[in-house]
C-alpha atoms as a PDB file:
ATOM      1  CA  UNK A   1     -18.034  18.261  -3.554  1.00  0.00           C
ATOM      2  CA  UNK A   2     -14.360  18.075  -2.876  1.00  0.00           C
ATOM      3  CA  UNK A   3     -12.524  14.534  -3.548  1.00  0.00           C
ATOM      4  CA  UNK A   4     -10.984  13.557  -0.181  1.00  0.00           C
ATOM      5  CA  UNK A   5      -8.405  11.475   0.424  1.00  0.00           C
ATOM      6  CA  UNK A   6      -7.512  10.063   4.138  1.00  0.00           C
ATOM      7  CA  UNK A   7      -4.292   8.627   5.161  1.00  0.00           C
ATOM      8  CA  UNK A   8      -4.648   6.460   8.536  1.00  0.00           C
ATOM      9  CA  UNK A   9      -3.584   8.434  11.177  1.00  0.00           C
ATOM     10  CA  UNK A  10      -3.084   5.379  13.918  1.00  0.00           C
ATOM     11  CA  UNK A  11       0.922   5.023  14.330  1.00  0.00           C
ATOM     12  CA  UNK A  12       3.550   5.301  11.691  1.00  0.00           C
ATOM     13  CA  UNK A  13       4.103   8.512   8.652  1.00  0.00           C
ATOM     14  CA  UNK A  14       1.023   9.738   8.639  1.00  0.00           C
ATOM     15  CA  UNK A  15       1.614  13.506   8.263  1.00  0.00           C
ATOM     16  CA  UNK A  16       4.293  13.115   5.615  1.00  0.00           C
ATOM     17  CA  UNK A  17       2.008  11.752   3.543  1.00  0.00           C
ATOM     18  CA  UNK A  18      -0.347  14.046   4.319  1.00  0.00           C
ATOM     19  CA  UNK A  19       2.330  16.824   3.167  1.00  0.00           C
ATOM     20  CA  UNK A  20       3.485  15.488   0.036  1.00  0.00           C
ATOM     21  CA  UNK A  21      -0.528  14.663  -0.780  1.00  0.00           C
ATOM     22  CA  UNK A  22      -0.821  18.978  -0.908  1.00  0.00           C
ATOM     23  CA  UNK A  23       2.706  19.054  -2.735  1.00  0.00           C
ATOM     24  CA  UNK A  24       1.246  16.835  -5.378  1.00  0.00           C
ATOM     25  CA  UNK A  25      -2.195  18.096  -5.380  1.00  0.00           C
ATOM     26  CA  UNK A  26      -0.790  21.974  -5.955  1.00  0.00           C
ATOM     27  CA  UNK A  27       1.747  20.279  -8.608  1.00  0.00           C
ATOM     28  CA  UNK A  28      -0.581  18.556 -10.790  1.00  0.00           C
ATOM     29  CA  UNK A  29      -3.168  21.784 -10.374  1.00  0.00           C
ATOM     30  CA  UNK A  30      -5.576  19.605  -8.802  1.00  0.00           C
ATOM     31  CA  UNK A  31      -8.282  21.661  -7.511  1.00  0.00           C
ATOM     32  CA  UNK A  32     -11.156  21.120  -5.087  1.00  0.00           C
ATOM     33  CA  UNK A  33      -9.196  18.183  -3.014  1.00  0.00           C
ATOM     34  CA  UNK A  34      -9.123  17.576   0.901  1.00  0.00           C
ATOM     35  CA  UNK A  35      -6.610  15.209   2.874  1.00  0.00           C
ATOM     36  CA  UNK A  36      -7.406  14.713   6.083  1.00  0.00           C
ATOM     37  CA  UNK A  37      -6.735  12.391   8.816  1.00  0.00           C
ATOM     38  CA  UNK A  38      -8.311   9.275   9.684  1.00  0.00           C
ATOM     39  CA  UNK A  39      -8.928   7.648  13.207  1.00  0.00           C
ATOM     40  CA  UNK A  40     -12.744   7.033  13.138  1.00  0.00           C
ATOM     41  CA  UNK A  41     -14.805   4.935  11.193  1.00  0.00           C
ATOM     42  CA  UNK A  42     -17.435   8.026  10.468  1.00  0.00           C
ATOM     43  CA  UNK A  43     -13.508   9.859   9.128  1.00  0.00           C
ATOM     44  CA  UNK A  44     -13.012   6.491   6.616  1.00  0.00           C
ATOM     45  CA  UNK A  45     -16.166   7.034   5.210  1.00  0.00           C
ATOM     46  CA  UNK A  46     -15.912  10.361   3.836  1.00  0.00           C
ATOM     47  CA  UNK A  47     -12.717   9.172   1.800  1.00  0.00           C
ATOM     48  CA  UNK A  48     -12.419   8.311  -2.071  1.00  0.00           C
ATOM     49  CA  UNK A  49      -9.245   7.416  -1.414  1.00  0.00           C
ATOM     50  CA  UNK A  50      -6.967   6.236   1.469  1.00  0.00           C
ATOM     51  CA  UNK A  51      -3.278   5.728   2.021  1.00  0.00           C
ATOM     52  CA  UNK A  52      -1.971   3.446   4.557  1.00  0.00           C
ATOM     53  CA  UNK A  53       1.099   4.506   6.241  1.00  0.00           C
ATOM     54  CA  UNK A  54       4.872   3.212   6.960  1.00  0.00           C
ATOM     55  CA  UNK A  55       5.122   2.591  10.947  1.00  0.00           C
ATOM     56  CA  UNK A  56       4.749  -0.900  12.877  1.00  0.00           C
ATOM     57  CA  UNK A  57       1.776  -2.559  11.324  1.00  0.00           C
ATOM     58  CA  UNK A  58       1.151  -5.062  14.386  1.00  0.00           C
ATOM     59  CA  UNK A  59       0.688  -1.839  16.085  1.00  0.00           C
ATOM     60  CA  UNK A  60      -1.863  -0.746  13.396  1.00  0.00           C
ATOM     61  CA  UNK A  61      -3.865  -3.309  13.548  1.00  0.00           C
ATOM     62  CA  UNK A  62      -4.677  -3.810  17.019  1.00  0.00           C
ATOM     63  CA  UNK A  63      -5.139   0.417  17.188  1.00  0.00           C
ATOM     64  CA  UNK A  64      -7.451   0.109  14.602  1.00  0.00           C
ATOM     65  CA  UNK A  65      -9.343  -3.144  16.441  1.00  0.00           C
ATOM     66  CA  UNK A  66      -9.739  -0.967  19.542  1.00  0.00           C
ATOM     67  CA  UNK A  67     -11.228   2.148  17.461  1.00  0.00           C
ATOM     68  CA  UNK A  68     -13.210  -0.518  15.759  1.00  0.00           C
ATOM     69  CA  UNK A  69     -11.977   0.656  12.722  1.00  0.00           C
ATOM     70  CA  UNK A  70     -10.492  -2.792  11.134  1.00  0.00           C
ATOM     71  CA  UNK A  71     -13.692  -4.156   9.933  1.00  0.00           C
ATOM     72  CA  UNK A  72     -14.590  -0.698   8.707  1.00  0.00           C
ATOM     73  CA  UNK A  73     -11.610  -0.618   6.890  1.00  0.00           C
ATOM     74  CA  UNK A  74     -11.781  -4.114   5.113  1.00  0.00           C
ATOM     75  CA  UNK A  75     -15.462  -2.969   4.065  1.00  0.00           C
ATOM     76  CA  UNK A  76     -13.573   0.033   2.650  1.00  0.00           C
ATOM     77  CA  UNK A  77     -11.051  -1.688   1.030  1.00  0.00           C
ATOM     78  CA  UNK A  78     -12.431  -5.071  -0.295  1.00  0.00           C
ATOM     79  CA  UNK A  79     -16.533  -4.984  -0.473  1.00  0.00           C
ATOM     80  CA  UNK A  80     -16.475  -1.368  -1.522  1.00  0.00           C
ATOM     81  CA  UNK A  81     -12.989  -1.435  -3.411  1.00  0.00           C
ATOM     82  CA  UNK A  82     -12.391   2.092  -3.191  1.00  0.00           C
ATOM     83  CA  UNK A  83      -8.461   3.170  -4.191  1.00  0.00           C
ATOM     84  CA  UNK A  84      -6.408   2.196  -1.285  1.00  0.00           C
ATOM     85  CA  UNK A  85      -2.164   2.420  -1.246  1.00  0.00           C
ATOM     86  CA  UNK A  86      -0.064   1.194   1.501  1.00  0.00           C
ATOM     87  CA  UNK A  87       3.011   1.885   1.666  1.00  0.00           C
ATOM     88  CA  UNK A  88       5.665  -0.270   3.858  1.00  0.00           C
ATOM     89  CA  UNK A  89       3.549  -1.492   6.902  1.00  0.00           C
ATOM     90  CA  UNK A  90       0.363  -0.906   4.660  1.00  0.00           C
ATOM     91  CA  UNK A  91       1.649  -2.904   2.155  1.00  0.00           C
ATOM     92  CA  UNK A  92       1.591  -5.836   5.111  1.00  0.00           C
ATOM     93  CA  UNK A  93      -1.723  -5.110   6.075  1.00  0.00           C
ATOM     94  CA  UNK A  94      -2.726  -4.887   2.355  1.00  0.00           C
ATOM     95  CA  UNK A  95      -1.686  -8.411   1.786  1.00  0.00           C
ATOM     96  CA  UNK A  96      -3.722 -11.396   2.029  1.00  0.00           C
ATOM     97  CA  UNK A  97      -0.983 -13.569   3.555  1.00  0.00           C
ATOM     98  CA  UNK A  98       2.104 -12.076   5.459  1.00  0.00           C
ATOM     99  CA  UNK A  99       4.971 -14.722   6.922  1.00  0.00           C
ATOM    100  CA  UNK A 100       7.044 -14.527   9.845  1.00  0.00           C
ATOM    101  CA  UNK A 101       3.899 -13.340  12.219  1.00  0.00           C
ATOM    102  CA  UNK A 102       2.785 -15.593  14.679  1.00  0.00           C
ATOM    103  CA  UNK A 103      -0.651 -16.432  14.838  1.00  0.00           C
ATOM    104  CA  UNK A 104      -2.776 -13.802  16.526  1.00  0.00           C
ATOM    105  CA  UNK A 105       0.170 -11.694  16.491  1.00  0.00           C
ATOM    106  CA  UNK A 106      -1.454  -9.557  13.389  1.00  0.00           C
ATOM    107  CA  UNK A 107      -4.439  -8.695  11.664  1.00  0.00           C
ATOM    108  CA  UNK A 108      -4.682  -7.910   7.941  1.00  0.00           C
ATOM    109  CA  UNK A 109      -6.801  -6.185   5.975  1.00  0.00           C
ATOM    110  CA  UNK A 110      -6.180  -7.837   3.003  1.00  0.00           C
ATOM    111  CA  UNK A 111      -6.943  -6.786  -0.875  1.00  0.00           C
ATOM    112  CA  UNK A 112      -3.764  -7.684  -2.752  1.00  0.00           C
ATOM    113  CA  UNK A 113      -3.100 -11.300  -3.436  1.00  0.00           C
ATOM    114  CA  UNK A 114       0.469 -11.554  -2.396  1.00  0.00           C
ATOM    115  CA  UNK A 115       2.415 -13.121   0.500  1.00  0.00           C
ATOM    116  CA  UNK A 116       4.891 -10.573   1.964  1.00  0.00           C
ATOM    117  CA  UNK A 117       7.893 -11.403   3.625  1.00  0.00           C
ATOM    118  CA  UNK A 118       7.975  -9.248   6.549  1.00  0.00           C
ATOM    119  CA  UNK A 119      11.367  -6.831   7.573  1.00  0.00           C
ATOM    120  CA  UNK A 120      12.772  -8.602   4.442  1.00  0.00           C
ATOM    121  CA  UNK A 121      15.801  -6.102   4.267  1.00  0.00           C
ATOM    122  CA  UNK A 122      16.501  -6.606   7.829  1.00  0.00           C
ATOM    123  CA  UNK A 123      16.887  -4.342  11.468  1.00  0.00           C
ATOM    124  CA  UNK A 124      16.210  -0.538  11.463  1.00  0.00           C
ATOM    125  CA  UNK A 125      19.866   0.279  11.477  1.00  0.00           C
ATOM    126  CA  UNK A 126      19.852  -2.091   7.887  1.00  0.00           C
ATOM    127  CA  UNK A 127      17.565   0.699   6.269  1.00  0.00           C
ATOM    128  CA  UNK A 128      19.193   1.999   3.203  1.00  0.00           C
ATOM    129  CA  UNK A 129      17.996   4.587   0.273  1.00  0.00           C
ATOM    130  CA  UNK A 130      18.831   3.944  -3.727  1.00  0.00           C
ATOM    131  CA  UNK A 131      17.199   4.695  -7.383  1.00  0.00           C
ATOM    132  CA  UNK A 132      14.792   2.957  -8.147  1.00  0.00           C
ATOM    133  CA  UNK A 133      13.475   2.503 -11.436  1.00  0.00           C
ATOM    134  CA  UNK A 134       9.230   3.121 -11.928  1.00  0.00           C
ATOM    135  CA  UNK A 135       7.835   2.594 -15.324  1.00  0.00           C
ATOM    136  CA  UNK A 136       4.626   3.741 -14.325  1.00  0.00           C
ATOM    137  CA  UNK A 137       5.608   7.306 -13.728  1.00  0.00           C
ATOM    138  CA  UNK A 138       6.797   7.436 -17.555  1.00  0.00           C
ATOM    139  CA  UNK A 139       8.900   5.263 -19.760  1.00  0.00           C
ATOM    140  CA  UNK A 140      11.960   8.811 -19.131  1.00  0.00           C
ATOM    141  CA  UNK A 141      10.907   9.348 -15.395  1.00  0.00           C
ATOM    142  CA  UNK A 142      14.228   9.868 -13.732  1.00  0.00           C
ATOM    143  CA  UNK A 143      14.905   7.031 -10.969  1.00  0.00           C
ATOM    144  CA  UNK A 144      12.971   7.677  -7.540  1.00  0.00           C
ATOM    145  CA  UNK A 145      14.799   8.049  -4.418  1.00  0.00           C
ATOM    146  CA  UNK A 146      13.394   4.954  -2.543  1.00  0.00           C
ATOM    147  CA  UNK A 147      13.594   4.532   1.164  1.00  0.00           C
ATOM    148  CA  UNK A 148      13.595   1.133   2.427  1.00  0.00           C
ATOM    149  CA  UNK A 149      13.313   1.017   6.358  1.00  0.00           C
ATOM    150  CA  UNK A 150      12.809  -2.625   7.574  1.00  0.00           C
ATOM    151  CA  UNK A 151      10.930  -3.291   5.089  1.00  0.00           C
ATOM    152  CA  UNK A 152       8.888  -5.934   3.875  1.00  0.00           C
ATOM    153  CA  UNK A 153       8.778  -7.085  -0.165  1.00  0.00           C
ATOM    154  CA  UNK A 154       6.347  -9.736  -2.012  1.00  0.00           C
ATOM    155  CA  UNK A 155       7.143 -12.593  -1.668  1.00  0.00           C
ATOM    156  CA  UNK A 156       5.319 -14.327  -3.832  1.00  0.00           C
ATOM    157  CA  UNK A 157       1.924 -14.021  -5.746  1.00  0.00           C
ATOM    158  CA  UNK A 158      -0.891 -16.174  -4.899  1.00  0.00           C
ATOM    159  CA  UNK A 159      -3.638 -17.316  -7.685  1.00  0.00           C
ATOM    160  CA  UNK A 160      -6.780 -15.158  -7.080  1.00  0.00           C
ATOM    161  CA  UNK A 161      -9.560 -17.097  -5.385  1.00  0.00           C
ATOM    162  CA  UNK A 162     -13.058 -16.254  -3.584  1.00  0.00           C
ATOM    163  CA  UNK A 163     -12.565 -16.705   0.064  1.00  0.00           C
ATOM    164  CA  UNK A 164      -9.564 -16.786   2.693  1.00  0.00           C
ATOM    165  CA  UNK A 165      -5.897 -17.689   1.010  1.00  0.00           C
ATOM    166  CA  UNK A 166      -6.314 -21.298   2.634  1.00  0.00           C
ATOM    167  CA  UNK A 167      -3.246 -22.886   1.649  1.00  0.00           C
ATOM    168  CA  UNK A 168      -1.634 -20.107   2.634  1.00  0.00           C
ATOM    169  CA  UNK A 169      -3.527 -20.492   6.208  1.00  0.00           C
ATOM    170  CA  UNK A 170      -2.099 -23.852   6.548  1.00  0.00           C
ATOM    171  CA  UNK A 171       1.555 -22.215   6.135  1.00  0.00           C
ATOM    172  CA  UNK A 172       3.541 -22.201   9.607  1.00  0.00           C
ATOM    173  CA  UNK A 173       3.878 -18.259  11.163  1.00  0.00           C
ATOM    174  CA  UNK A 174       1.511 -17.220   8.597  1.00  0.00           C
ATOM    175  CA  UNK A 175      -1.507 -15.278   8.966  1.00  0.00           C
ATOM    176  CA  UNK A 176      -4.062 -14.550   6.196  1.00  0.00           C
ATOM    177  CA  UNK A 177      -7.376 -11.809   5.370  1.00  0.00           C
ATOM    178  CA  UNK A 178     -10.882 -12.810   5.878  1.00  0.00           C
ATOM    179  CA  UNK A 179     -12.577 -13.283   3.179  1.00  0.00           C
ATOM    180  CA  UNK A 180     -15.104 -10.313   1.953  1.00  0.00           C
ATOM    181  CA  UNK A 181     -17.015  -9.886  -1.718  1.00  0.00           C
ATOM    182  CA  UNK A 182     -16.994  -6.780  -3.681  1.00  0.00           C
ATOM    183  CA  UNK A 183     -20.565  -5.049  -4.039  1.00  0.00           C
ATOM    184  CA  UNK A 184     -21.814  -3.030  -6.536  1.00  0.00           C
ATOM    185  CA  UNK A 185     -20.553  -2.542  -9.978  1.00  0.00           C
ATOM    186  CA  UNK A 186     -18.057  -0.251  -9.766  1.00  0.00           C
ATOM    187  CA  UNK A 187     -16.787  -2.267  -6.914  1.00  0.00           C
ATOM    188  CA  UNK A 188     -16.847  -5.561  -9.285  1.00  0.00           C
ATOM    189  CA  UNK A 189     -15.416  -3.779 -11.695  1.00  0.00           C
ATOM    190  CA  UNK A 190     -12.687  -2.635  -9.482  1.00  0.00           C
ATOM    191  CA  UNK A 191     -11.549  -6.477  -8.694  1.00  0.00           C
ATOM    192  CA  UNK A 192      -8.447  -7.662 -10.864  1.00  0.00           C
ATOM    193  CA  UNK A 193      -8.116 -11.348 -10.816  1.00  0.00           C
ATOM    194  CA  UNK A 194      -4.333 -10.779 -11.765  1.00  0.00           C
ATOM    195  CA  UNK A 195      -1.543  -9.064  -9.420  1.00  0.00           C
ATOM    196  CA  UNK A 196       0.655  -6.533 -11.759  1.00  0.00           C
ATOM    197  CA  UNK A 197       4.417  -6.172 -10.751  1.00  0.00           C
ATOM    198  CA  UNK A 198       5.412  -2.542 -11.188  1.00  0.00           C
ATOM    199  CA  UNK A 199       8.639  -2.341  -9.665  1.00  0.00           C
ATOM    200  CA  UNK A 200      11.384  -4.922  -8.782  1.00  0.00           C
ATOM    201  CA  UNK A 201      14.749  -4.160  -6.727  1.00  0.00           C
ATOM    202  CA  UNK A 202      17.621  -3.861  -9.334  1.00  0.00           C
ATOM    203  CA  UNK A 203      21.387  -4.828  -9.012  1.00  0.00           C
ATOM    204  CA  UNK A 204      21.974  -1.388  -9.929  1.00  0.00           C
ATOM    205  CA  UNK A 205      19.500   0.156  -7.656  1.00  0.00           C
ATOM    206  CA  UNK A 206      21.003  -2.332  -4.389  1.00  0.00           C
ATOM    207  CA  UNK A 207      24.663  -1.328  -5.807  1.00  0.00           C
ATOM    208  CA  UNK A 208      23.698   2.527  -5.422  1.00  0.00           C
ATOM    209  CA  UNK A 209      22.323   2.590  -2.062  1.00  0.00           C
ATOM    210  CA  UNK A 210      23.299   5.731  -0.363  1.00  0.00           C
ATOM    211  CA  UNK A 211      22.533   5.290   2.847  1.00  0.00           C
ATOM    212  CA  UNK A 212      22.458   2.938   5.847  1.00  0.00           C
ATOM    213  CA  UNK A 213      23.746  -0.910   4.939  1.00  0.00           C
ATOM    214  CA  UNK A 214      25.551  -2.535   2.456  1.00  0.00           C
ATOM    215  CA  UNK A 215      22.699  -4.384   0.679  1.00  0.00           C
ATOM    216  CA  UNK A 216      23.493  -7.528  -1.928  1.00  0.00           C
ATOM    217  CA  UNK A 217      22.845  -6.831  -5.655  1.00  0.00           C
ATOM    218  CA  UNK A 218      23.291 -10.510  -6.287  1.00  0.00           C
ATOM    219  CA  UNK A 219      21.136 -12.006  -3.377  1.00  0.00           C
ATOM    220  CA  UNK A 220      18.086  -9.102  -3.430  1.00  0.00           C
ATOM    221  CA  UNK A 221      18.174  -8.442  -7.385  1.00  0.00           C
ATOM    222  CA  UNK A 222      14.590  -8.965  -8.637  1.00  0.00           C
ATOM    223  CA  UNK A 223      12.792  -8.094  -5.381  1.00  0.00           C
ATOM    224  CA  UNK A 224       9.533  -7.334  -6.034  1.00  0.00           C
ATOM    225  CA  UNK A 225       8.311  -3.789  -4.149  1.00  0.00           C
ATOM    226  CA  UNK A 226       5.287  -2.150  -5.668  1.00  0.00           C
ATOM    227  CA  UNK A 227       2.187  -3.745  -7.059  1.00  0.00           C
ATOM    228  CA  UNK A 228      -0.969  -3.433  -7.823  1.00  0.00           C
ATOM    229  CA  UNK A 229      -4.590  -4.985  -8.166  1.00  0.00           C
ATOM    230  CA  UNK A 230      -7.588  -3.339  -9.086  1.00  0.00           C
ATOM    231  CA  UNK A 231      -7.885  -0.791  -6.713  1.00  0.00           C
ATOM    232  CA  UNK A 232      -4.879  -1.554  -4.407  1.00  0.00           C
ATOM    233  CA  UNK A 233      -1.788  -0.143  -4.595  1.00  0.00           C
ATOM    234  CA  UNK A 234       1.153  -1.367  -2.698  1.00  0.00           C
ATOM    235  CA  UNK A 235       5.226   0.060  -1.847  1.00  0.00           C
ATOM    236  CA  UNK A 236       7.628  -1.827  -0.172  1.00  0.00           C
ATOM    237  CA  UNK A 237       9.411   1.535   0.160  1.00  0.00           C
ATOM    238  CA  UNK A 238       8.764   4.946   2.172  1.00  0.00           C
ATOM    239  CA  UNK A 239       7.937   7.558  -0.793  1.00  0.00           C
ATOM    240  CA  UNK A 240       6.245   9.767   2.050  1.00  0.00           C
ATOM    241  CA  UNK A 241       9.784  10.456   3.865  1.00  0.00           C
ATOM    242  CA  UNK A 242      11.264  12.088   0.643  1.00  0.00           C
ATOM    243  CA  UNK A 243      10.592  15.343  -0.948  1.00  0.00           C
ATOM    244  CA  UNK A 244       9.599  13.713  -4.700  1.00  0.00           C
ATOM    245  CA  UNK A 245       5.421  13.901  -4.929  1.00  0.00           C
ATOM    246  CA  UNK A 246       5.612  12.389  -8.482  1.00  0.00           C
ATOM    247  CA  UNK A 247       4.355   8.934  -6.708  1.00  0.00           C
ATOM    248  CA  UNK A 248       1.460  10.654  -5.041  1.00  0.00           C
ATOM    249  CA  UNK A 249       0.537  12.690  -7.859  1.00  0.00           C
ATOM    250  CA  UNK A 250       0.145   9.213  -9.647  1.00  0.00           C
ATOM    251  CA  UNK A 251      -2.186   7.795  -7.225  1.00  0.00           C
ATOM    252  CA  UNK A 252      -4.130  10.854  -7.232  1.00  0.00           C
ATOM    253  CA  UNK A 253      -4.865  10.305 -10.668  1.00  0.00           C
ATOM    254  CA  UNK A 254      -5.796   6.877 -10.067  1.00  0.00           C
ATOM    255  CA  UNK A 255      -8.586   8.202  -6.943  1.00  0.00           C
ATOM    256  CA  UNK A 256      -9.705  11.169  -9.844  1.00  0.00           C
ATOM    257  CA  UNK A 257     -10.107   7.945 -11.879  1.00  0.00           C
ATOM    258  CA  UNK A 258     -12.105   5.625  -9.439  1.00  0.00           C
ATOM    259  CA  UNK A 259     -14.207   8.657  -8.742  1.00  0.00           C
ATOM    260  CA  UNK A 260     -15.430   9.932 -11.634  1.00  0.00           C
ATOM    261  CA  UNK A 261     -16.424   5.869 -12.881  1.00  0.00           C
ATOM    262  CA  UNK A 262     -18.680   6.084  -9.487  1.00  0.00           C
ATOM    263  CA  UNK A 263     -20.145   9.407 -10.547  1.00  0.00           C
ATOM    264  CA  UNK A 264     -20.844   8.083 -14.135  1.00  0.00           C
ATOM    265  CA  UNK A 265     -22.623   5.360 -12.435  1.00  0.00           C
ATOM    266  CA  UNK A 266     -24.079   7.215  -9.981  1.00  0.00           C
ATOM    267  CA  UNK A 267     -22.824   5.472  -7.269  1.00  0.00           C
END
């Protein structure tokens, strides 16, 4: 059986992922792999993996209420723990709290224990592009073009706990996950109690920005924009809308991973 990865095909990049997915599959010689789109619960269940796309994430969620395909998806991501990565808006619905969103103005999904700070950077014509430094690809990986497009960045990092974030429910124009619990012992096994930083905005990285505004190395210097927990990934940044797969072919790895501990299991 082929491993197949979905990327969430409701609003937002959906088929650039999809694109730099093959690049990175046929790059890393990965062989019997299928990406398709998802819109359906019946399509989310087929997938060892899933990316959630940049776009408008308020307009994600309530697409994916209508297909009844939220609920689905927090099954996917947080009872089953199955790899998930968001990137920009799917970092938002990723998170467990997210500020600056009225109340019933968003739904999250939830999985990484983090409060995001929604369109952080600022308006669409504030988008800007710059180097950014990512260990994880390899302690000589050249810097990766990162495209930031109203984008969001953690906040902060909340202390893991069973349950809804509820001091972070109490916060005003904050919203927060439902609470689900991982099943199954692969799925245990997938939950980290700890969030890992694995890439912060640098001075040098805001002083290089190449396109679109004049961001501050002194004010946004540290900002965290990719982390991880067990088996969520999350990007601040749009790796989909560049030509460099070397962040996909990463995650795949981390999916050939998560798939071949449910095989050893049997699960």
């Amino acid at each position: 059986m082929p491993v197949t990865v979905g990327v969430l095909a409701l609003q937002g990049a959906f088929y650039e992922h999809i694109q730099l997915l093959k690049k990175a599959a046929e790059e890393e010689a990965l062989l019997d792999w299928e990406f398709i789109e998802v819109r359906t619960p019946q399509e989310l269940a087929k997938c060892d993996g899933l990316v959630l796309p940049g776009g408008e994430s308020t307009t994600m969620s309530l697409v994916a209420a209508r297909s009844n395909l939220l609920e689905p998806l927090r099954d996917y991501v947080k009872v089953h723990r199955k790899p998930t990565w968001g990137t920009c808006a799917g970092l938002i619905l990723l998170a467990e709290s997210a500020n600056k969103t009225k109340k019933g103005g968003q739904e999250l999904i939830g999985g990484l224990d983090v409060r995001v700070n929604r369109n952080h950077f600022g308006r669409q014509t504030e988008s800007f592009q710059g180097p950014l430094d990512l260990p994880f690809l390899g302690e000589h990986a050249p810097p990766f073009p990162a495209v930031f497009i109203r984008a969001p960045i953690v906040e902060c990092i909340l202390p893991h706990q069973e349950g809804i974030q509820l001091g972070e429910a109490e916060r005003d124009d904050t919203v927060v996950a439902p609470s689900r619990q991982a099943k199954g012992s692969v799925a245990e096994a997938a939950t980290a109690d700890q969030v890992e930083v694995l890439a912060t905005l640098t001075g040098a990285a805001a002083r290089s920005a190449t396109q679109g505004r004049d961001i501050s190395p002194d004010r946004e210097v540290g900002d965290v924009v990719a982390v991880r927990q067990g088996n969520v990934f999350g990007t601040s940044f749009h790796p989909e809308l560049t030509g460099d797969a070397r962040i996909h072919a990463w995650w795949l790895h981390q999916v050939q991973s998560a798939v071949n501990k449910r095989k050893k299991l049997g699960q």
